[in-house]
N, C-alpha and C. Protein backbone atom coordinates (compact mmCIF):
# COMPACT_ATOMS: atom_id res chain seq x y z
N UNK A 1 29.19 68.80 72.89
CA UNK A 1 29.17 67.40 72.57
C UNK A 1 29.18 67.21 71.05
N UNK A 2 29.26 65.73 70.53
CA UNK A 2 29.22 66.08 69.30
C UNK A 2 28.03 65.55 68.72
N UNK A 3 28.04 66.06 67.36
CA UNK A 3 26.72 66.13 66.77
C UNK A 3 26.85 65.08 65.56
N UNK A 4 25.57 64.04 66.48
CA UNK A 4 25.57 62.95 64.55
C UNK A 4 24.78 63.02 64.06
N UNK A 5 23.60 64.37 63.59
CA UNK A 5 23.03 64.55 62.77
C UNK A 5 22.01 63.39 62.58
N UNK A 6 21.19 63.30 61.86
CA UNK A 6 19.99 62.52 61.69
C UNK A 6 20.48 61.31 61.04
N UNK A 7 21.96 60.83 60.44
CA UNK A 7 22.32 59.52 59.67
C UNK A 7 23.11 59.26 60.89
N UNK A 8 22.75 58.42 61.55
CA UNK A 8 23.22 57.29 62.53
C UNK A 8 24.16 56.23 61.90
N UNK A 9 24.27 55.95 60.80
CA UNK A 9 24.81 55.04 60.22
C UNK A 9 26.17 55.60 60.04
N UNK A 10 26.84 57.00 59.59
CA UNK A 10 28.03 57.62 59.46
C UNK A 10 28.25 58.46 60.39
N UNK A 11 29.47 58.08 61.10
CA UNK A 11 29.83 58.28 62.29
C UNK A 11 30.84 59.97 61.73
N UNK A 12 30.54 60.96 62.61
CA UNK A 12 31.66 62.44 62.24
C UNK A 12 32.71 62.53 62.56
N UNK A 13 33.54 60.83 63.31
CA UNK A 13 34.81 61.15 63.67
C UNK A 13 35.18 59.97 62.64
N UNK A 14 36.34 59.41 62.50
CA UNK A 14 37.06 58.52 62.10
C UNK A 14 37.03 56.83 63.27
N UNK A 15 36.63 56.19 62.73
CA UNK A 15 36.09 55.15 63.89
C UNK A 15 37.23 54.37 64.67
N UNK A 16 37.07 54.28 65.59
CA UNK A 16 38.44 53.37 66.00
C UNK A 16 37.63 52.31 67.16
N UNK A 17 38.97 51.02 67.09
CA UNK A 17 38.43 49.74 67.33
C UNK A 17 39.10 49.76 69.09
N UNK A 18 38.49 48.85 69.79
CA UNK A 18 38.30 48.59 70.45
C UNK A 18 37.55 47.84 71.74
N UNK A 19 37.75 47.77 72.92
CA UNK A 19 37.29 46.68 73.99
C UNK A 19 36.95 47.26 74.85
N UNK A 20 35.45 46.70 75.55
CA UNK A 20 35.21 47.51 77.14
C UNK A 20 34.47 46.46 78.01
N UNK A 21 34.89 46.38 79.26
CA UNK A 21 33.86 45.66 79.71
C UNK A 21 32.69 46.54 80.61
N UNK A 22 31.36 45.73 80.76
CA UNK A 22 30.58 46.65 81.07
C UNK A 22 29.70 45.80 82.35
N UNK A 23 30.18 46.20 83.48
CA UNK A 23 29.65 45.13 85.07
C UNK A 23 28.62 45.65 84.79
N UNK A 24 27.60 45.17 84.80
CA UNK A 24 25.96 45.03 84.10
C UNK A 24 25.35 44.23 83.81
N UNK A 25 23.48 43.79 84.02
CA UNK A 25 23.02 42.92 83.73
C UNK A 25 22.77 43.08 82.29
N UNK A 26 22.60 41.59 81.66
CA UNK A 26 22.35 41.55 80.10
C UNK A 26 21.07 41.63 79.81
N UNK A 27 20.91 42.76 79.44
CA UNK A 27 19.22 43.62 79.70
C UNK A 27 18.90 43.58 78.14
N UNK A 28 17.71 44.03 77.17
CA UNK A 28 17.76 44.66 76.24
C UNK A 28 18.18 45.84 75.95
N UNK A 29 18.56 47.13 77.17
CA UNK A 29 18.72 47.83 77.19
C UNK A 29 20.78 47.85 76.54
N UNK A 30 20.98 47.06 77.63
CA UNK A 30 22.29 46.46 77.31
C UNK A 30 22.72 46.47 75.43
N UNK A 31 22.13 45.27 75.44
CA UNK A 31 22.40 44.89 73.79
C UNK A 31 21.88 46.35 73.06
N UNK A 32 21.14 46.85 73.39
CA UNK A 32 20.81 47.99 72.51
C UNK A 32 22.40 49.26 72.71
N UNK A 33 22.86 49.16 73.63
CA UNK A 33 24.34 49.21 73.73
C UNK A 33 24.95 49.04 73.34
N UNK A 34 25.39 47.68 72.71
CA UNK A 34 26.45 47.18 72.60
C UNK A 34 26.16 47.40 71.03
N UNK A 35 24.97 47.26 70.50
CA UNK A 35 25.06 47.64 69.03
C UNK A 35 25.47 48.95 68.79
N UNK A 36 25.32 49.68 68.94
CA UNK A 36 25.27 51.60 68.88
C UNK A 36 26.70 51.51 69.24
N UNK A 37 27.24 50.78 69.84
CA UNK A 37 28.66 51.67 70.22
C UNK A 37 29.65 50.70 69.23
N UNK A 38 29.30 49.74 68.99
CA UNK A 38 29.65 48.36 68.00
C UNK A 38 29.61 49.78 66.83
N UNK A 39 28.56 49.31 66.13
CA UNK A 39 28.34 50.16 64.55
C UNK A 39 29.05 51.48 65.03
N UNK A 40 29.09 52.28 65.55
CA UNK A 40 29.46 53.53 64.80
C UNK A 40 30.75 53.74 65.66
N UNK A 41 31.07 52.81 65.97
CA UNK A 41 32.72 53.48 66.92
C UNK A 41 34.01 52.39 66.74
N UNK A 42 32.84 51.17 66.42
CA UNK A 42 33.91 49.75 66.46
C UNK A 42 34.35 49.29 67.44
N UNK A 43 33.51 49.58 68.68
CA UNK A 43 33.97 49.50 69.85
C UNK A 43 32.80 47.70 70.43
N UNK A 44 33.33 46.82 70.73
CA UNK A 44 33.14 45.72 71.29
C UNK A 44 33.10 46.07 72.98
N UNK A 45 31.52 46.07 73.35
CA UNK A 45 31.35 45.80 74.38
C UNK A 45 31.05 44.53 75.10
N UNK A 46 31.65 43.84 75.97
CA UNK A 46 31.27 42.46 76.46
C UNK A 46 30.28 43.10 78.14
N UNK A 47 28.89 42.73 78.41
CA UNK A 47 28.26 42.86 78.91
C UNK A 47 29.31 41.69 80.24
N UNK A 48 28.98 42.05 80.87
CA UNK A 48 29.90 41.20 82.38
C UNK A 48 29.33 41.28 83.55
N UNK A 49 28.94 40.29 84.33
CA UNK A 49 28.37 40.04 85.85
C UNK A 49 29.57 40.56 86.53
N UNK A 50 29.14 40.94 87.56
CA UNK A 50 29.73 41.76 88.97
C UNK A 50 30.18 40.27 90.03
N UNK A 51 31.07 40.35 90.22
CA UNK A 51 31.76 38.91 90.96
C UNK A 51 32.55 39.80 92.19
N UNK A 52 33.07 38.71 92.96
CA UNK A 52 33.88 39.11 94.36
C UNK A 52 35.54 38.91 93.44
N UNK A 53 35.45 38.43 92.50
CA UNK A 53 37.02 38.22 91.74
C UNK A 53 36.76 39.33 90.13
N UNK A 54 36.21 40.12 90.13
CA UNK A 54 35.83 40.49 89.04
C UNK A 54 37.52 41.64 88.68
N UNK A 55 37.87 41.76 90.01
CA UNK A 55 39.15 42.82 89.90
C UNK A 55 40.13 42.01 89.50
N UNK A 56 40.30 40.97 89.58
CA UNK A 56 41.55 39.34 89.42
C UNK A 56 40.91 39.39 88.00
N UNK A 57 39.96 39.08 87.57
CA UNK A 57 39.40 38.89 86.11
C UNK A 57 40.04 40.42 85.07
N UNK A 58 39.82 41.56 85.41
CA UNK A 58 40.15 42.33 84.80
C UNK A 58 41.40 42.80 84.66
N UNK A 59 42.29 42.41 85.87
CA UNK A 59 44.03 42.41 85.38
C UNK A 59 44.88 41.17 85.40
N UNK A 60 44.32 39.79 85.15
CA UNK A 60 44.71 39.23 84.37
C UNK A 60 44.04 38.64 83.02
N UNK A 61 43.10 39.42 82.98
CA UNK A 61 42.31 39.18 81.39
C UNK A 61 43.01 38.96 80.24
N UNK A 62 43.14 37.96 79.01
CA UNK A 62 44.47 37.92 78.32
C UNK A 62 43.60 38.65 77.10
N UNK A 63 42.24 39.43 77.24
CA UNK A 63 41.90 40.84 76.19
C UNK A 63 42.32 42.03 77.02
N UNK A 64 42.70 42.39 76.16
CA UNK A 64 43.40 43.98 76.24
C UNK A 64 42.31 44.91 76.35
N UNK A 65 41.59 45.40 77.05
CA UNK A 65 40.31 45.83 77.39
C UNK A 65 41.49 47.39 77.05
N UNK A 66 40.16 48.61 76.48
CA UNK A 66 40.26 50.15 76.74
C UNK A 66 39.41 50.86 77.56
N UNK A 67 38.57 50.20 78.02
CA UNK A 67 37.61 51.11 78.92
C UNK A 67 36.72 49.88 79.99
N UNK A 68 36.09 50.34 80.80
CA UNK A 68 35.03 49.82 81.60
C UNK A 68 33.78 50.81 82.13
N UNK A 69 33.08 50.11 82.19
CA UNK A 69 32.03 50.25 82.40
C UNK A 69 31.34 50.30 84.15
N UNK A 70 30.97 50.52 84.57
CA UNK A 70 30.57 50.07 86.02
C UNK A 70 28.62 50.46 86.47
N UNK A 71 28.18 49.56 86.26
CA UNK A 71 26.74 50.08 86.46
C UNK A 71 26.61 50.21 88.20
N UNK A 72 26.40 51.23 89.08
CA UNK A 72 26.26 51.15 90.25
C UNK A 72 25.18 50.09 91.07
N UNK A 73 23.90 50.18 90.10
CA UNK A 73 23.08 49.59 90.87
C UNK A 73 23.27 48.09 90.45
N UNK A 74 23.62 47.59 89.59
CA UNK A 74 23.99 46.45 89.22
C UNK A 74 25.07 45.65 90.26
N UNK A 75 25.96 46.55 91.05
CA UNK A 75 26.89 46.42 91.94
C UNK A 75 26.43 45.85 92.92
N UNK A 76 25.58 46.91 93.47
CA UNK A 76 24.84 46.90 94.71
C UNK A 76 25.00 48.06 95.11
N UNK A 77 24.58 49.45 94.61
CA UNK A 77 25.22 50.40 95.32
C UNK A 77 25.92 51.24 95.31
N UNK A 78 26.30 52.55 95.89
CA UNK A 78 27.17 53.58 94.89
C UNK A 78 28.31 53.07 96.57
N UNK A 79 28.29 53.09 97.40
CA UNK A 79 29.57 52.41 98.34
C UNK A 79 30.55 51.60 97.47
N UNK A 80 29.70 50.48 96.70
CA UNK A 80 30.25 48.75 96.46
C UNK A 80 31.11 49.53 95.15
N UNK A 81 30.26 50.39 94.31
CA UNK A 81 30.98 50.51 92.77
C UNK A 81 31.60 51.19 93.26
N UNK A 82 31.68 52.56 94.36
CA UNK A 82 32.73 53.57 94.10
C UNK A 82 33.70 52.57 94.59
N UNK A 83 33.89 51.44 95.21
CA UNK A 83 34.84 50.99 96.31
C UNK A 83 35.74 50.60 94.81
N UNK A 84 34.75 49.32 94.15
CA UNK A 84 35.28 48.45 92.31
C UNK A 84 36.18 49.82 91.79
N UNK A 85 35.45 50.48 91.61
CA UNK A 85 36.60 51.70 91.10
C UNK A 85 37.47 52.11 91.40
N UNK A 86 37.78 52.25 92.84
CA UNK A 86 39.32 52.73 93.49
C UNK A 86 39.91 51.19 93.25
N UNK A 87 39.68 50.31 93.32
CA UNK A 87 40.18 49.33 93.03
C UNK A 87 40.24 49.36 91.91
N UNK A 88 39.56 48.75 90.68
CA UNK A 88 40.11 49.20 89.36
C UNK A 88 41.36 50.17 88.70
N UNK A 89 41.27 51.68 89.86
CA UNK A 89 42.61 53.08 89.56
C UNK A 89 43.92 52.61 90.39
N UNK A 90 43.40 51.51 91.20
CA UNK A 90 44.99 51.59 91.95
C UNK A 90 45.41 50.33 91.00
N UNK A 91 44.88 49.37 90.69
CA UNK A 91 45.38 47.83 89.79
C UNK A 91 46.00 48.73 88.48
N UNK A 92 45.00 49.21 87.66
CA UNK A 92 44.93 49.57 86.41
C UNK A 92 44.76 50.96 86.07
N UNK A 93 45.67 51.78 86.85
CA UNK A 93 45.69 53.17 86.74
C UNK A 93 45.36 54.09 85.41
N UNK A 94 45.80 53.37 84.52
CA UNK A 94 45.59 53.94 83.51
C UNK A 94 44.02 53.34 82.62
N UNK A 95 43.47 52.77 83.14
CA UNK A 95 41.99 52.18 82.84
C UNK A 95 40.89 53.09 83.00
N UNK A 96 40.24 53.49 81.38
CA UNK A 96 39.10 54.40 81.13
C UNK A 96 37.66 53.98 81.92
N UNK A 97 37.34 54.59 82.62
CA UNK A 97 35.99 53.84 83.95
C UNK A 97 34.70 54.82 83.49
N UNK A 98 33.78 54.44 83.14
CA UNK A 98 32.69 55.15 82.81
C UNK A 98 31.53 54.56 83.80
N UNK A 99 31.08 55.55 84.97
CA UNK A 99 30.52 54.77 85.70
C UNK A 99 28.51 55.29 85.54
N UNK A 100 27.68 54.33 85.61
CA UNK A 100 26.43 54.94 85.06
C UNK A 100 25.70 54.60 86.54
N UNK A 101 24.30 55.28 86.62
CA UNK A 101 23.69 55.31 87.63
C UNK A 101 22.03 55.83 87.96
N UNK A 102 21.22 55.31 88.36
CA UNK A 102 20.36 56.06 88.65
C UNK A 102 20.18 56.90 89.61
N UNK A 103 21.46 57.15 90.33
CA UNK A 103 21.64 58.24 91.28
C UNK A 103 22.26 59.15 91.57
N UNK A 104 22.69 59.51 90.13
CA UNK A 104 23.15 61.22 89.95
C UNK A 104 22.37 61.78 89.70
N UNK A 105 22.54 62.82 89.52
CA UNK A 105 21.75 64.27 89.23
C UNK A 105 22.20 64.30 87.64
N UNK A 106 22.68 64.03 86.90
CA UNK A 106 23.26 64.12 85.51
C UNK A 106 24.51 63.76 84.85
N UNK A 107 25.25 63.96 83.50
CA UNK A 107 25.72 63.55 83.31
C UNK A 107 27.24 64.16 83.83
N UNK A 108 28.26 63.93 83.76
CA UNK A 108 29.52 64.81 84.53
C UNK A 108 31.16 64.07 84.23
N UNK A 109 31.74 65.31 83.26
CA UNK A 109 32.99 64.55 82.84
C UNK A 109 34.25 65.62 84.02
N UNK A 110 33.64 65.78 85.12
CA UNK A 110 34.67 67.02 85.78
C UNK A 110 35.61 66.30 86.30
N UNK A 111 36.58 67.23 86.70
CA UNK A 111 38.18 66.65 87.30
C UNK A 111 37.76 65.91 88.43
N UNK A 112 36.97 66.58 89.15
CA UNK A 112 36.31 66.40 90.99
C UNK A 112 36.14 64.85 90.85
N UNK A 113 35.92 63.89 89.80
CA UNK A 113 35.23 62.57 90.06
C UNK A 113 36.46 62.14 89.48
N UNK A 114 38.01 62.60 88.84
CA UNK A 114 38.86 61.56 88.45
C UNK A 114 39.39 60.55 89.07
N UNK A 115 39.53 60.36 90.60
CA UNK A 115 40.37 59.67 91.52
C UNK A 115 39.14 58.26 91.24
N UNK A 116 38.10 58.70 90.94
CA UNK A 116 37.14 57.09 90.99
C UNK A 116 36.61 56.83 89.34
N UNK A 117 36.55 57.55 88.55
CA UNK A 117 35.78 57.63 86.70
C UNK A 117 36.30 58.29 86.19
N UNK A 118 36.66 58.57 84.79
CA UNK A 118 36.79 59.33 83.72
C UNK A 118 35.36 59.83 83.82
N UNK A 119 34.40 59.41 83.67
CA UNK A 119 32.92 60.50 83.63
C UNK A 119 31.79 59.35 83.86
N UNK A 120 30.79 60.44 84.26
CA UNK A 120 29.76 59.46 84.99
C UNK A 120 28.49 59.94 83.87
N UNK A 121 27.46 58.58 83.66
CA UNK A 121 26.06 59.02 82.86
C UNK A 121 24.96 58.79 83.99
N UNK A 122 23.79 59.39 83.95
CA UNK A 122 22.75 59.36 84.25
C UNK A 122 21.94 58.26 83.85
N UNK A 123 21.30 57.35 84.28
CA UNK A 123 20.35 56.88 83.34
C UNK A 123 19.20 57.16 83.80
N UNK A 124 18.43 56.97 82.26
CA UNK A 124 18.31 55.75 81.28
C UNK A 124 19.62 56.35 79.85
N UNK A 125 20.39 55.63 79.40
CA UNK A 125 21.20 55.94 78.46
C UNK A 125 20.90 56.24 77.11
N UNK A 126 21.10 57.20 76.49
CA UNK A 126 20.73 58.01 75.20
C UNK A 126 22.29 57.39 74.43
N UNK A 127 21.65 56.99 73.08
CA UNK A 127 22.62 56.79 72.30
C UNK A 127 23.85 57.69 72.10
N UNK A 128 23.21 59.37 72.09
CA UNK A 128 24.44 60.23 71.89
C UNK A 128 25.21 60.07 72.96
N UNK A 129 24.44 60.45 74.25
CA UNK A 129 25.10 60.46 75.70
C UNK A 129 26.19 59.49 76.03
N UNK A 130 26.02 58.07 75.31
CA UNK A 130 27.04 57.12 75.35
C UNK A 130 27.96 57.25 74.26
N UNK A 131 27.67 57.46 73.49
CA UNK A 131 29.01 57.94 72.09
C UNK A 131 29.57 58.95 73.01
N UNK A 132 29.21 60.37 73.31
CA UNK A 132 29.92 61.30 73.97
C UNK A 132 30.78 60.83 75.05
N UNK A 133 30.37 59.89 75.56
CA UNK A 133 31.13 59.63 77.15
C UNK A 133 32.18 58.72 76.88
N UNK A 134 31.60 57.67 75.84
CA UNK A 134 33.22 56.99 75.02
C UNK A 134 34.49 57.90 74.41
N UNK A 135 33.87 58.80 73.62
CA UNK A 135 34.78 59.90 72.98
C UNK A 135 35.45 60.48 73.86
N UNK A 136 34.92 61.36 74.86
CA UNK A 136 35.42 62.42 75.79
C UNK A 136 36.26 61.57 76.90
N UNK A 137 35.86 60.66 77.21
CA UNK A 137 36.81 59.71 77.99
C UNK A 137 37.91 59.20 77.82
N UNK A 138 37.93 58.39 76.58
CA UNK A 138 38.90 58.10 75.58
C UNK A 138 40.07 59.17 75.39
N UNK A 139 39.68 60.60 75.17
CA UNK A 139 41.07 61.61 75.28
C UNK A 139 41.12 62.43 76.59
N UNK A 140 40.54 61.69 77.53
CA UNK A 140 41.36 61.84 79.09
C UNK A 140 42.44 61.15 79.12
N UNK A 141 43.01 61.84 80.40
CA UNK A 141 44.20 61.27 81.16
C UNK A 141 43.53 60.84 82.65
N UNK A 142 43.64 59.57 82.37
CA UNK A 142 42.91 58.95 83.65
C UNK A 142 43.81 59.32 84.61
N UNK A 143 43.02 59.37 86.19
CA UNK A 143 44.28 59.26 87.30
C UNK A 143 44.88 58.65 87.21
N UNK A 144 46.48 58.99 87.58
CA UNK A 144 47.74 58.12 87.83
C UNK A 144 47.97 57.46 89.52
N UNK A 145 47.45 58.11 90.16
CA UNK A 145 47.40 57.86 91.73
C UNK A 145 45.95 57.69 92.22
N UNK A 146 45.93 57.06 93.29
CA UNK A 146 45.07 56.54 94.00
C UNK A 146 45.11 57.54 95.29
N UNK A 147 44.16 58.01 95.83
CA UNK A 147 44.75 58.92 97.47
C UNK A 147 44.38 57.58 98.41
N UNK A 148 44.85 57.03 99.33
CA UNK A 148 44.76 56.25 100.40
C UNK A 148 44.25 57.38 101.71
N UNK A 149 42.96 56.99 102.22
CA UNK A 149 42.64 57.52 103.64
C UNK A 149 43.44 56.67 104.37
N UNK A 150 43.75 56.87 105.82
CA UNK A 150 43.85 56.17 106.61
C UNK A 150 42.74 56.33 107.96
């Protein structure tokens, strides 16, 4: 992972700008988010309620979003979010999905979870842990296909 050393204020990569939305309640935990990934990445997170149109909201959004966010329990559930997510890869195939949870076992950027996330966090969220999962996500190749069960 990478290392930001004890100055939080200077970031060790070159910063780049950008948009994410994040289905989540607007917690303090939240805003303590959205600053940390704001300052040292330039990255604009918009905190966002979980809706029955939230998939209509995100592909015709007229912001150009780079990533999302998906809090499971905020959803209702790891069923409801994994479901938002195959929905999200089949609309917006190429859309960076970072999905967080209190019901993993840890954090995990493996191939095995691409068809639903670029990588999943554990919570409670660590400042590095979320810089890392923006970074490492960001130079994935999200799935291009969706598998359909029947």
């Amino acid at each position: 992972m990478y290392d930001y050393g004890n100055d939080m204020s200077i970031p060790p990569i070159p910063r780049f700008d950008g948009v994410a939305a994040a289905f989540m309640g607007f917690t303090d935990e939240t805003q303590d988010m959205q600053n940390w990934v704001y300052d040292l990445l330039r990255v604009n997170i918009m905190a966002v309620s979980y809706s029955d149109r939230a998939l209509e909201w995100l592909t015709k959004s007229a912001i150009p979003l780079d990533f999302v966010i998906v809090d499971v329990e905020h959803l209702g559930g790891v069923h409801k979010a994994l479901n938002f997510c195959l929905e999200i890869r089949k609309a917006l195939p190429a859309m960076k999905i970072i999905l967080i949870s209190d019901e993993v076992g840890g954090d995990d950027f493996g191939s095995e979870r691409k068809p639903v996330c670029d990588g999943t966090l554990m919570k409670p969220i660590s400042q590095t842990r979320l810089l890392d999962a923006i970074l490492i996500c960001s130079q994935k190749q999200s799935s291009r296909a969706v598998i359909e069960y029947a």
